[in-house]
C-alpha atoms as a PDB file:
ATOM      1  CA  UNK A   1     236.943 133.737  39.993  1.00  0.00           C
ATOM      2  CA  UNK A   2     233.724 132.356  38.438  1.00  0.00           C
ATOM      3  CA  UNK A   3     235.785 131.005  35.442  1.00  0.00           C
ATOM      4  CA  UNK A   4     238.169 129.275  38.162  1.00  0.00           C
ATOM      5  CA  UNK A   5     235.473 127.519  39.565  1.00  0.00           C
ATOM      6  CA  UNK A   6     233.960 126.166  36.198  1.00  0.00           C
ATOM      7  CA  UNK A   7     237.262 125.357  35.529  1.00  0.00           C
ATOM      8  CA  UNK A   8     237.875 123.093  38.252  1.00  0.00           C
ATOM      9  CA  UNK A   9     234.377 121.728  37.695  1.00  0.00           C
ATOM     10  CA  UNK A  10     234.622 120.693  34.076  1.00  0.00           C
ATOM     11  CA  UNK A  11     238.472 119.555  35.324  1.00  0.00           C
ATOM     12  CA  UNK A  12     239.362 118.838  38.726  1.00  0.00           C
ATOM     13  CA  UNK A  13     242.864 117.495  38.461  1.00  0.00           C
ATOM     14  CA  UNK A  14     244.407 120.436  36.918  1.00  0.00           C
ATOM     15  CA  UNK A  15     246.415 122.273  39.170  1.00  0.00           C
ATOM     16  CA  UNK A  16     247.005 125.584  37.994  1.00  0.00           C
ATOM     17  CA  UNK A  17     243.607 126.094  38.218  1.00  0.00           C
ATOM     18  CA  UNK A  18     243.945 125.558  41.672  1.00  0.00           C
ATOM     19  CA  UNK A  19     247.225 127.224  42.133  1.00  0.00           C
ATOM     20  CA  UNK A  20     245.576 130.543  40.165  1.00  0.00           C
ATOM     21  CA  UNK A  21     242.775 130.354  42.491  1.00  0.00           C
ATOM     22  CA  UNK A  22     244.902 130.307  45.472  1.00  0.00           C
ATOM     23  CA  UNK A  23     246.476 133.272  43.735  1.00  0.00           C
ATOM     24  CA  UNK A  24     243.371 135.177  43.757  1.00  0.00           C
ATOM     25  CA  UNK A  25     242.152 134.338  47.220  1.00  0.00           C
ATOM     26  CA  UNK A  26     245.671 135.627  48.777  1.00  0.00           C
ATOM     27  CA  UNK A  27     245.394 138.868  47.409  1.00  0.00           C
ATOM     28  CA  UNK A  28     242.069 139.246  48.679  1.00  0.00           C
ATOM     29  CA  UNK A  29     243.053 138.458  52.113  1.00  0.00           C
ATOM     30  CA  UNK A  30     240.927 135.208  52.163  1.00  0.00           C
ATOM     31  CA  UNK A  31     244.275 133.093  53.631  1.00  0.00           C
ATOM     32  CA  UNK A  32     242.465 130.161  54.872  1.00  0.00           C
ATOM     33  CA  UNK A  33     240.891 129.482  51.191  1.00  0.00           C
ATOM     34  CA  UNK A  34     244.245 130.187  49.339  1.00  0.00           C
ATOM     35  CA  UNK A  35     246.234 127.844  51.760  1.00  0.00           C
ATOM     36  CA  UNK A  36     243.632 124.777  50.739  1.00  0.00           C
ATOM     37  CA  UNK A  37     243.549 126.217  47.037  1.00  0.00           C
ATOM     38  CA  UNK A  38     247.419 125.555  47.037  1.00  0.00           C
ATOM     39  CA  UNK A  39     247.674 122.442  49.061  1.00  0.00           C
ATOM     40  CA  UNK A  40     245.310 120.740  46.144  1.00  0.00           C
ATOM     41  CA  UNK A  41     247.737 122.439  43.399  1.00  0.00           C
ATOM     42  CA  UNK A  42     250.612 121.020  45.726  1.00  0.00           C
ATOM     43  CA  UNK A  43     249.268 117.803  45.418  1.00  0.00           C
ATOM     44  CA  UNK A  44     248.504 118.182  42.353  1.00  0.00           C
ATOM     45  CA  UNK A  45     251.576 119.083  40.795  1.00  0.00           C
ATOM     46  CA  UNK A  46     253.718 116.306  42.967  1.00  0.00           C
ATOM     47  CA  UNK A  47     250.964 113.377  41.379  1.00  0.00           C
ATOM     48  CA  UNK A  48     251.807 114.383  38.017  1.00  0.00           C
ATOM     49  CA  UNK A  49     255.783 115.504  38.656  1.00  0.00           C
ATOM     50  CA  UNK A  50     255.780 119.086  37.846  1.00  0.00           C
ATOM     51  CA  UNK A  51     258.393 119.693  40.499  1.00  0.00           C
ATOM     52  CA  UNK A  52     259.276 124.205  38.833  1.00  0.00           C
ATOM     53  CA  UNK A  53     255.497 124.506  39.809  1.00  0.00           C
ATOM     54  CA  UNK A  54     255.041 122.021  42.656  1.00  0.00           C
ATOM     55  CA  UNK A  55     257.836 124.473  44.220  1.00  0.00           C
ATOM     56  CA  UNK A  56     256.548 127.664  43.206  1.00  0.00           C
ATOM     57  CA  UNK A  57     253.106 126.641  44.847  1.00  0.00           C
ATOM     58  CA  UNK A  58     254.999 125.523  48.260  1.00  0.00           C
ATOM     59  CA  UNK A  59     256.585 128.891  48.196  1.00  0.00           C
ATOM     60  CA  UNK A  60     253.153 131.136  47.849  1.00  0.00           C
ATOM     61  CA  UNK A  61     251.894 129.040  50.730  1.00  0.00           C
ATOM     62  CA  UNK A  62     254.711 129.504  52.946  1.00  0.00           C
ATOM     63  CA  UNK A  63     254.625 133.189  52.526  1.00  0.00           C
ATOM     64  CA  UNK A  64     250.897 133.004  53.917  1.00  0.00           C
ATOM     65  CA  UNK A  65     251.659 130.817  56.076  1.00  0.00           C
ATOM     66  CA  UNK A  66     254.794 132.611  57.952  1.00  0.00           C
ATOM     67  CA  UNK A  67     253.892 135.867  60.057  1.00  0.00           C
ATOM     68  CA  UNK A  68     254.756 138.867  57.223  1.00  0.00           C
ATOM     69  CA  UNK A  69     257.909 141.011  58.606  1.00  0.00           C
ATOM     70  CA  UNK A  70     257.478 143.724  56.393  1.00  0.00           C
ATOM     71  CA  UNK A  71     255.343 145.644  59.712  1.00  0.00           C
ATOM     72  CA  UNK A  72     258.655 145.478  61.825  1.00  0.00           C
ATOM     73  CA  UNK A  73     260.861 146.587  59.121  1.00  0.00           C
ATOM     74  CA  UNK A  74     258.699 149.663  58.608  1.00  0.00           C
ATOM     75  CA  UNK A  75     258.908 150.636  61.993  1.00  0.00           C
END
């Protein structure tokens, strides 16, 4: 994580930094820090028209975003 955060110190307008950070925060449960983490990489990726990761970003944030289903199909 620490070597995210230099990274996106030294170099703020690279977005898989971003996206990788998001990453990291989702698996640790912090949801509100990845969503932000990949809205920058979103907007990141659309400003310099990497549309494979643009979409691969919208996708991790709509799986935080959407209630998970996975509890109701266990039951």
């Amino acid at each position: 994580m620490a070597d995210l955060n230099e990274a996106i110190a030294v170099n703020s307008g690279y977005p898989g930094s971003y996206a990788n950070r998001g990453n990291i925060y989702s698996k640790l449960g912090k949801h509100p820090e990845a969503i932000a983490d990949y809205q920058k990489a979103k907007e990141l990726y659309l400003e310099q028209g990497m549309k494979g990761e643009y979409l691969k970003v919208t996708l991790a944030l709509k799986e935080i975003q959407q209630p998970s289903n996975s509890a109701a199909s266990v039951q």
